[in-house]
PDB file of N, CA and C in Angstrom:
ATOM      1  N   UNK A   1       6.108  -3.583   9.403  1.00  0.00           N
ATOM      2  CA  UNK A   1       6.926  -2.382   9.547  1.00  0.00           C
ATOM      3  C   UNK A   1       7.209  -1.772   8.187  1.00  0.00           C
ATOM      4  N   UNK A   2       7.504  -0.297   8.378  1.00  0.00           N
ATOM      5  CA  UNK A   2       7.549  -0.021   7.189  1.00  0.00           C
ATOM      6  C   UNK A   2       9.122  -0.150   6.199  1.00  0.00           C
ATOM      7  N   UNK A   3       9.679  -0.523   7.277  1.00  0.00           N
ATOM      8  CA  UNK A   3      11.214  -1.038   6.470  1.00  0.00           C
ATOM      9  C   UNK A   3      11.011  -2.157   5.695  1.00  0.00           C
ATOM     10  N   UNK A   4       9.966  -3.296   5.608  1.00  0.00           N
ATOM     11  CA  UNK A   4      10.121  -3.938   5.005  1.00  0.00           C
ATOM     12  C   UNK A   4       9.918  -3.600   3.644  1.00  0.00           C
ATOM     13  N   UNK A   5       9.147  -2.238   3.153  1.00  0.00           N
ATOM     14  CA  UNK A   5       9.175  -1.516   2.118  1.00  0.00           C
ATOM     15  C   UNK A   5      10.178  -1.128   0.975  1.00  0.00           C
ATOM     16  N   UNK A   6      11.913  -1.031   1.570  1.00  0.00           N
ATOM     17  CA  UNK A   6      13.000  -1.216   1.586  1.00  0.00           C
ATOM     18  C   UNK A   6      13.757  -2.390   0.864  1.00  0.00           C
ATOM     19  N   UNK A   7      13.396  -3.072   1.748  1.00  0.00           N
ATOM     20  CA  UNK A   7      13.476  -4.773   1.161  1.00  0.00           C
ATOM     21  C   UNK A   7      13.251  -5.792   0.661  1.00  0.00           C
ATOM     22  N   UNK A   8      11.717  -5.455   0.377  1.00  0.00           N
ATOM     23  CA  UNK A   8      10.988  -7.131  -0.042  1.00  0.00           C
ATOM     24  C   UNK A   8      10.531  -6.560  -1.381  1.00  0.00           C
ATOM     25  N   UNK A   9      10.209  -7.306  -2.318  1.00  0.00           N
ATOM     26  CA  UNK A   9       9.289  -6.851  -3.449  1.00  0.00           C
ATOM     27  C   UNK A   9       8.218  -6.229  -3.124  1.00  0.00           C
ATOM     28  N   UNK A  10       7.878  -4.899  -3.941  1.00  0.00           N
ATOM     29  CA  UNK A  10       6.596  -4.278  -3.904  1.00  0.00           C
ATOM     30  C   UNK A  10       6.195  -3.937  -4.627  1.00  0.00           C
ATOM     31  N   UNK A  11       5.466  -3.330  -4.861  1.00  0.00           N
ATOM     32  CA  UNK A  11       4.204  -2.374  -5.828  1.00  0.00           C
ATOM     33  C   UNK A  11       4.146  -1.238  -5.057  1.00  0.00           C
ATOM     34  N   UNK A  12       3.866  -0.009  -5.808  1.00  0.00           N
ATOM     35  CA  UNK A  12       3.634   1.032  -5.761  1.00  0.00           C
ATOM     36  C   UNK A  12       2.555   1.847  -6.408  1.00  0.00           C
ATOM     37  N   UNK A  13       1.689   2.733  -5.587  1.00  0.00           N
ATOM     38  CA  UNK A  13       0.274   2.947  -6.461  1.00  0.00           C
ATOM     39  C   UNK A  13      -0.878   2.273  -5.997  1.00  0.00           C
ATOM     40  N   UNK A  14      -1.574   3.029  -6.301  1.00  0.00           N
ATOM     41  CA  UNK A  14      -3.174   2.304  -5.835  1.00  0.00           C
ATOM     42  C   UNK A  14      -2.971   1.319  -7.020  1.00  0.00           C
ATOM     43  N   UNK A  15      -3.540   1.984  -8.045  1.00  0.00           N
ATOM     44  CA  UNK A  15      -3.791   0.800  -9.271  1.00  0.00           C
ATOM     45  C   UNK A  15      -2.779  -0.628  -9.472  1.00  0.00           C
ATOM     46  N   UNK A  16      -1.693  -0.461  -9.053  1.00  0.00           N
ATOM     47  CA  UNK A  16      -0.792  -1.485  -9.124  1.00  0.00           C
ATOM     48  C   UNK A  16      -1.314  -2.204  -7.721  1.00  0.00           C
ATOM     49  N   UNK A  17      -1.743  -1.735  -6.601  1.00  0.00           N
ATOM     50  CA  UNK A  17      -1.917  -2.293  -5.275  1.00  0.00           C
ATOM     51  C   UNK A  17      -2.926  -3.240  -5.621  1.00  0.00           C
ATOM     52  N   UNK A  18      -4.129  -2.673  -6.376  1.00  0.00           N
ATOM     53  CA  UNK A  18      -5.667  -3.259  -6.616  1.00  0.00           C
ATOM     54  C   UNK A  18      -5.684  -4.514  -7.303  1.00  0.00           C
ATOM     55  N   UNK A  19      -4.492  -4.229  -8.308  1.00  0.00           N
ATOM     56  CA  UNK A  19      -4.149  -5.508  -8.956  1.00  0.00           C
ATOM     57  C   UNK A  19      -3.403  -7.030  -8.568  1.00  0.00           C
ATOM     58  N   UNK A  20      -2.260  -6.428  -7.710  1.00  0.00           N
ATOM     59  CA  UNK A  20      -1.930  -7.357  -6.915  1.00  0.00           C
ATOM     60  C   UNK A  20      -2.621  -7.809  -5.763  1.00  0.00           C
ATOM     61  N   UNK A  21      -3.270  -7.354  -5.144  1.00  0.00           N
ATOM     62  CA  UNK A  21      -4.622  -7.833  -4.574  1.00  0.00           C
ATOM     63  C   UNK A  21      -5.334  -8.831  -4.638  1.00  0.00           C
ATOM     64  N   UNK A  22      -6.355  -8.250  -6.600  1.00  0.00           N
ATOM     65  CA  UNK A  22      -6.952  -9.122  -7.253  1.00  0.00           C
ATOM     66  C   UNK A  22      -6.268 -10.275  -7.543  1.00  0.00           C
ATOM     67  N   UNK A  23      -4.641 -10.042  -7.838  1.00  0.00           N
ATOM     68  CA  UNK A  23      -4.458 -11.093  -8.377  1.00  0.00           C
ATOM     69  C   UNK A  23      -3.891 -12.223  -7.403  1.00  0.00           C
ATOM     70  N   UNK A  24      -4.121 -12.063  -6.128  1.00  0.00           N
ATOM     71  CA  UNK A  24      -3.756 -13.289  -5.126  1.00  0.00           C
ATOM     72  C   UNK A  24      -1.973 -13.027  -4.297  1.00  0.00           C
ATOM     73  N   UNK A  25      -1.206 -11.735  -5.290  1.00  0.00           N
ATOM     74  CA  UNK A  25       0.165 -11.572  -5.227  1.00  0.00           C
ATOM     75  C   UNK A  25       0.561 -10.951  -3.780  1.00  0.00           C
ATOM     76  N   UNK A  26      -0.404  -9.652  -3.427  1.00  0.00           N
ATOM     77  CA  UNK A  26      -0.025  -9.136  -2.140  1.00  0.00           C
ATOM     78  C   UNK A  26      -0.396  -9.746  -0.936  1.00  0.00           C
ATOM     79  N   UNK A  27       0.998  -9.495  -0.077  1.00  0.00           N
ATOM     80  CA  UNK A  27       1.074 -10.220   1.438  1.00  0.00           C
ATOM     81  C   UNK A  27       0.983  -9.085   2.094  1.00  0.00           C
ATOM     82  N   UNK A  28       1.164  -7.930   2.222  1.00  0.00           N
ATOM     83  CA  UNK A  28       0.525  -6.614   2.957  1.00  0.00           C
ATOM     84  C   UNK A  28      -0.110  -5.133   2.406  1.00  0.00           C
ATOM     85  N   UNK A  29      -0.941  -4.874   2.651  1.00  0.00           N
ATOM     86  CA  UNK A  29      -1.099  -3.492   2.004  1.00  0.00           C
ATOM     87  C   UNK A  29      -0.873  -2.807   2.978  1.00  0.00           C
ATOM     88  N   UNK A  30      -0.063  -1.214   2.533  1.00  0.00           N
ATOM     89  CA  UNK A  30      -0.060  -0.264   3.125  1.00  0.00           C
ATOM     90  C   UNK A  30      -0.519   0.935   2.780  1.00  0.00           C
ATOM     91  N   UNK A  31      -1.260   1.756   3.478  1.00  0.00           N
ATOM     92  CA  UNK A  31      -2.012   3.193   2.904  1.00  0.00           C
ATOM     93  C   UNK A  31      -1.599   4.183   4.379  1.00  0.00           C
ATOM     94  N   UNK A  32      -1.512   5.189   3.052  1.00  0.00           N
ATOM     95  CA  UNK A  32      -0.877   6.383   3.726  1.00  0.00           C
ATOM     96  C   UNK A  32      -2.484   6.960   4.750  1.00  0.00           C
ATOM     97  N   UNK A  33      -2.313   7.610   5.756  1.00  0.00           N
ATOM     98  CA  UNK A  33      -3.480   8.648   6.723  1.00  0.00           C
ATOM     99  C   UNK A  33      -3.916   9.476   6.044  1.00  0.00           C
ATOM    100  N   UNK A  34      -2.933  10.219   5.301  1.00  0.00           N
ATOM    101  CA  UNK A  34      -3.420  11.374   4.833  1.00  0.00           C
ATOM    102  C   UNK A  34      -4.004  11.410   3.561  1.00  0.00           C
ATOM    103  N   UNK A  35      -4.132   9.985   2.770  1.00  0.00           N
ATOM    104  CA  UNK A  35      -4.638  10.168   1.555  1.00  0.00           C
ATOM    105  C   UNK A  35      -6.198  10.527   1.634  1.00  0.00           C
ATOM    106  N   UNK A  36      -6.778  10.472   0.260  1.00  0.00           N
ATOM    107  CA  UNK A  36      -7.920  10.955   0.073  1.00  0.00           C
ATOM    108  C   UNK A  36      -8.671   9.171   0.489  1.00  0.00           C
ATOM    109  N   UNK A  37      -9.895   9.670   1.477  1.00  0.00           N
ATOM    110  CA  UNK A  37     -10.530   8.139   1.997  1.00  0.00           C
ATOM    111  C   UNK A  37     -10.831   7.551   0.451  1.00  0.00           C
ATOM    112  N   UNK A  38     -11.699   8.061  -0.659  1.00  0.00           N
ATOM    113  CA  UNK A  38     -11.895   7.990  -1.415  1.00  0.00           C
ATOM    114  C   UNK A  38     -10.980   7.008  -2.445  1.00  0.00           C
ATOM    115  N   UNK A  39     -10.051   6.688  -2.252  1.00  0.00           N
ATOM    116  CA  UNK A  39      -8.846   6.033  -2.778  1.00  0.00           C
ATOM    117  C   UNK A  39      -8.574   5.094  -2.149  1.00  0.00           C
ATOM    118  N   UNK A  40      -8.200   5.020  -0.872  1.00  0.00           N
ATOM    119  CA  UNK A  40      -8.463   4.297   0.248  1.00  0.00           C
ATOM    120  C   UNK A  40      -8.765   3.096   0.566  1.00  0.00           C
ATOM    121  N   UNK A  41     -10.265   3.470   0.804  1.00  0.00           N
ATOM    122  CA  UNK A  41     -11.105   3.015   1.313  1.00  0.00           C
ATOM    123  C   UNK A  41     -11.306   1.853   0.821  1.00  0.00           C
ATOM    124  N   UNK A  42     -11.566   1.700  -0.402  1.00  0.00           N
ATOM    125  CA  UNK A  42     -11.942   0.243  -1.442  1.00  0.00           C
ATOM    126  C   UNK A  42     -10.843  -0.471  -1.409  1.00  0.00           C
ATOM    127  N   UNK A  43      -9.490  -0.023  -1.750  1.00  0.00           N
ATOM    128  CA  UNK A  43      -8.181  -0.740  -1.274  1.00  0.00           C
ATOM    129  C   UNK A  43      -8.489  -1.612   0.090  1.00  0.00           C
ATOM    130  N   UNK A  44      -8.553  -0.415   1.028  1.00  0.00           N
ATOM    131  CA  UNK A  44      -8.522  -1.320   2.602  1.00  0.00           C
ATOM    132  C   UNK A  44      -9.994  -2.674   2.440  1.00  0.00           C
ATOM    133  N   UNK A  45     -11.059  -2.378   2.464  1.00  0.00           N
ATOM    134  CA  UNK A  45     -12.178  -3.240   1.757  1.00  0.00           C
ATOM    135  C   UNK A  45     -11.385  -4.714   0.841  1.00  0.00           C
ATOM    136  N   UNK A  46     -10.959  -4.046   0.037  1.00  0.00           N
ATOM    137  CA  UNK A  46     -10.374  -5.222  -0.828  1.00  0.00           C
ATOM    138  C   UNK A  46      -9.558  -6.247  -0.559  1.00  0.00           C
ATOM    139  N   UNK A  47      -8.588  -5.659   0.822  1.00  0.00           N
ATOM    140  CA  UNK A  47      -7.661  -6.296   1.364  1.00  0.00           C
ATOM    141  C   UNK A  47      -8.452  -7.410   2.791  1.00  0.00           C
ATOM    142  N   UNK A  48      -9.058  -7.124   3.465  1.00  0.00           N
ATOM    143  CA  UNK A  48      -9.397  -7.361   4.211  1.00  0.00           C
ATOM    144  C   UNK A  48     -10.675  -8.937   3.814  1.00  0.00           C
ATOM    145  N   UNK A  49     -11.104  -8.657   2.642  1.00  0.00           N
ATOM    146  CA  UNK A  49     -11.917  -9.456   1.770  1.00  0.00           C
ATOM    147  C   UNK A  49     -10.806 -10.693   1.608  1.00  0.00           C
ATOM    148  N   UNK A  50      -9.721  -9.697   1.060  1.00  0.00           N
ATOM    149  CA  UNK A  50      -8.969 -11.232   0.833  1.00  0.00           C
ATOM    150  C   UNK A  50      -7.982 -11.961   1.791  1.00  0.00           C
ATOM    151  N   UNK A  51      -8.231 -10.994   2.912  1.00  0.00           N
ATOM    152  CA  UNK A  51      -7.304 -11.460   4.311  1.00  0.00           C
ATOM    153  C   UNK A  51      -6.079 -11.130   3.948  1.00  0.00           C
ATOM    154  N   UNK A  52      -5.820  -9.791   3.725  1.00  0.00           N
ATOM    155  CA  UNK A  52      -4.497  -9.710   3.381  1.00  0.00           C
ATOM    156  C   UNK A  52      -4.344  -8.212   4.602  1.00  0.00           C
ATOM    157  N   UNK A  53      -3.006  -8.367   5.642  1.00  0.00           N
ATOM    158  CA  UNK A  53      -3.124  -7.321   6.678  1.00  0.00           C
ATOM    159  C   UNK A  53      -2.969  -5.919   5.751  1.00  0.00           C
ATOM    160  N   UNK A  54      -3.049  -5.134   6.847  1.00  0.00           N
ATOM    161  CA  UNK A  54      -3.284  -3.607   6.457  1.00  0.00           C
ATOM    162  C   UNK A  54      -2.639  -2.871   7.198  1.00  0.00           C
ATOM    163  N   UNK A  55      -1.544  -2.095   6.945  1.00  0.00           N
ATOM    164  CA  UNK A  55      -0.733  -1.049   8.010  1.00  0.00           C
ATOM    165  C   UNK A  55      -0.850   0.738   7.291  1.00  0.00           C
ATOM    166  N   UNK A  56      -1.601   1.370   8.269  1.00  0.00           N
ATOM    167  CA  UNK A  56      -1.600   2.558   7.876  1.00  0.00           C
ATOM    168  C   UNK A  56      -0.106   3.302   8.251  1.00  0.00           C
ATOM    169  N   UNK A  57       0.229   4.491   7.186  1.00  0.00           N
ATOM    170  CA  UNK A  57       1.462   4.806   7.305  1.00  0.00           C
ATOM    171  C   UNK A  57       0.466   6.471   7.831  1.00  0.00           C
ATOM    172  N   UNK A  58       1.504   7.230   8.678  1.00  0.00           N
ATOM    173  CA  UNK A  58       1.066   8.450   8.575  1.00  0.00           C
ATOM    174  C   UNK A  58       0.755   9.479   7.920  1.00  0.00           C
ATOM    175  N   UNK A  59       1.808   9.682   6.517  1.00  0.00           N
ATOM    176  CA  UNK A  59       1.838  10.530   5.416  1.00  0.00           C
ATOM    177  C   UNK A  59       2.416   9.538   4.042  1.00  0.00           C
ATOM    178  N   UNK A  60       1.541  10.123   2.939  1.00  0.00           N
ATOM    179  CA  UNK A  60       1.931   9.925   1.718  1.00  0.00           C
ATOM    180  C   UNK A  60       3.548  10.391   2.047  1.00  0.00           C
ATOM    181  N   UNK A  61       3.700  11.263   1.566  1.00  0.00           N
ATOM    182  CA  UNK A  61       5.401  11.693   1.786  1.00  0.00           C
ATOM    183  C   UNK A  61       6.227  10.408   2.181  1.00  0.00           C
ATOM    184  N   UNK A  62       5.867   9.915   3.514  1.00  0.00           N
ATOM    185  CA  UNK A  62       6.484   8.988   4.382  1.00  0.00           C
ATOM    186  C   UNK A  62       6.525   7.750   3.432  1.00  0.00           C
ATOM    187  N   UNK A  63       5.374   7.232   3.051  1.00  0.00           N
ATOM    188  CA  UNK A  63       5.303   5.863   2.127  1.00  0.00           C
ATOM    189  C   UNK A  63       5.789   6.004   1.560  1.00  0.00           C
ATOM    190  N   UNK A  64       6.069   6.985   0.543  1.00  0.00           N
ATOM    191  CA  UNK A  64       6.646   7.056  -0.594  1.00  0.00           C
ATOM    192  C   UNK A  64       7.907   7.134  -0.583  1.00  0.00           C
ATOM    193  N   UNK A  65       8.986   7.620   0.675  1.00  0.00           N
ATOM    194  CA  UNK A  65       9.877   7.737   0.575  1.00  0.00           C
ATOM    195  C   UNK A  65      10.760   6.372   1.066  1.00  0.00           C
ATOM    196  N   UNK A  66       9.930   5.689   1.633  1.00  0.00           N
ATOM    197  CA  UNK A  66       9.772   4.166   2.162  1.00  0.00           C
ATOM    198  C   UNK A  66      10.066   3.286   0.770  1.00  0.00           C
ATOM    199  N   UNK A  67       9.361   3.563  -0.142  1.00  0.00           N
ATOM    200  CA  UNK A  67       9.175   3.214  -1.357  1.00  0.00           C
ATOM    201  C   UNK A  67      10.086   3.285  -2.399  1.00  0.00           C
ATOM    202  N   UNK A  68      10.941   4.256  -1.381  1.00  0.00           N
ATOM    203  CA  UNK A  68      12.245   4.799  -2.331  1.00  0.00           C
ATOM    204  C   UNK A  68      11.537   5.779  -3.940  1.00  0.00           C
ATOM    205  N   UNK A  69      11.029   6.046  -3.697  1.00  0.00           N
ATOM    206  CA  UNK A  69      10.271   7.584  -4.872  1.00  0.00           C
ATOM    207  C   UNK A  69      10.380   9.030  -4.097  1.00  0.00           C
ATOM    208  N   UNK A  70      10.524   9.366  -5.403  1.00  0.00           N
ATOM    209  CA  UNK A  70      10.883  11.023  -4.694  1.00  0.00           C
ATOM    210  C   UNK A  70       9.015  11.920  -4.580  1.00  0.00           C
ATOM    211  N   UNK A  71       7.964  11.121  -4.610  1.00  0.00           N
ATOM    212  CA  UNK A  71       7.161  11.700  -4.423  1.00  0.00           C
ATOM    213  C   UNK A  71       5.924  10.707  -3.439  1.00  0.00           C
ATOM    214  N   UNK A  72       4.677  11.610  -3.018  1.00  0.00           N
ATOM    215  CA  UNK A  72       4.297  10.424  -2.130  1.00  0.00           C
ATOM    216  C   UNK A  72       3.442   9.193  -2.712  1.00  0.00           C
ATOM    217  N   UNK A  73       3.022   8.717  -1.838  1.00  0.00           N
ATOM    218  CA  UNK A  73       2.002   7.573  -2.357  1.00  0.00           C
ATOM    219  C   UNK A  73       0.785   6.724  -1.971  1.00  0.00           C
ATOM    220  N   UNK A  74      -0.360   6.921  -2.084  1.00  0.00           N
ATOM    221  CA  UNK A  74      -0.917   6.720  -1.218  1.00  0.00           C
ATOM    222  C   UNK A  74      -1.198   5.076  -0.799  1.00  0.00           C
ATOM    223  N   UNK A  75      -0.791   4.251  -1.711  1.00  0.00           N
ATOM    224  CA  UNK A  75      -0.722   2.799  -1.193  1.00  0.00           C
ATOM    225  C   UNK A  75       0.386   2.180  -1.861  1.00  0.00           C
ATOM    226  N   UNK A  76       0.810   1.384  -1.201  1.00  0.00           N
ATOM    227  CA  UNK A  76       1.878   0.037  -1.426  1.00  0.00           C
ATOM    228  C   UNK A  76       1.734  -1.400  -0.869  1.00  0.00           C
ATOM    229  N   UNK A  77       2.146  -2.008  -1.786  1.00  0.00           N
ATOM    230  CA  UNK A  77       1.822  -3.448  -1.482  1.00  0.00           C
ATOM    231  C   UNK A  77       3.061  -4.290  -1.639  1.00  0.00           C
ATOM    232  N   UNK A  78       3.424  -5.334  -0.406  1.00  0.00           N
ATOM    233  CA  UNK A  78       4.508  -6.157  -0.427  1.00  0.00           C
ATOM    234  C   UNK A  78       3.825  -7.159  -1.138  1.00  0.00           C
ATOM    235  N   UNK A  79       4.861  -7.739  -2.096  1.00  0.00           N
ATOM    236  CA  UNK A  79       4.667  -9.495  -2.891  1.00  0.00           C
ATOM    237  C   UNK A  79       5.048 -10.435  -2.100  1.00  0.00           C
TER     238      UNK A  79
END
């Protein structure tokens, strides 16, 4: 859910997502619908490689505000 966004440790950002990823740290990724697939796409790939679940959010806007940022985002990752 996306409240846990709220509450648990996260990351914010693709590049911060990719890293915690790589580095064994993330327990969920989340990507916004509306981002560019291009951004995406290798995230979701990456996650799934490392068995880590995947929840699409509807809008950047939405994640991001989930995220507590005043702008959107197209991925986030719980620690």
């Amino acid at each position: 859910m996306i409240t846990e966004l709220q509450t648990t440790q996260k990351v914010v950002g693709t590049k911060q997502a990719k890293r915690a990823l790589n580095d064994g740290r993330a327990k969920k990724l989340f990507l916004a619908a509306d981002a560019d697939p291009r951004v995406t796409e290798p995230l979701e790939r990456l996650a799934k490689e490392k068995g880590v679940p995947v929840e699409e959010i509807s809008a950047m806007k939405e994640l991001g505000a989930a995220c507590g940022i005043a702008v959107g985002s197209a991925a986030a990752a719980l620690l």
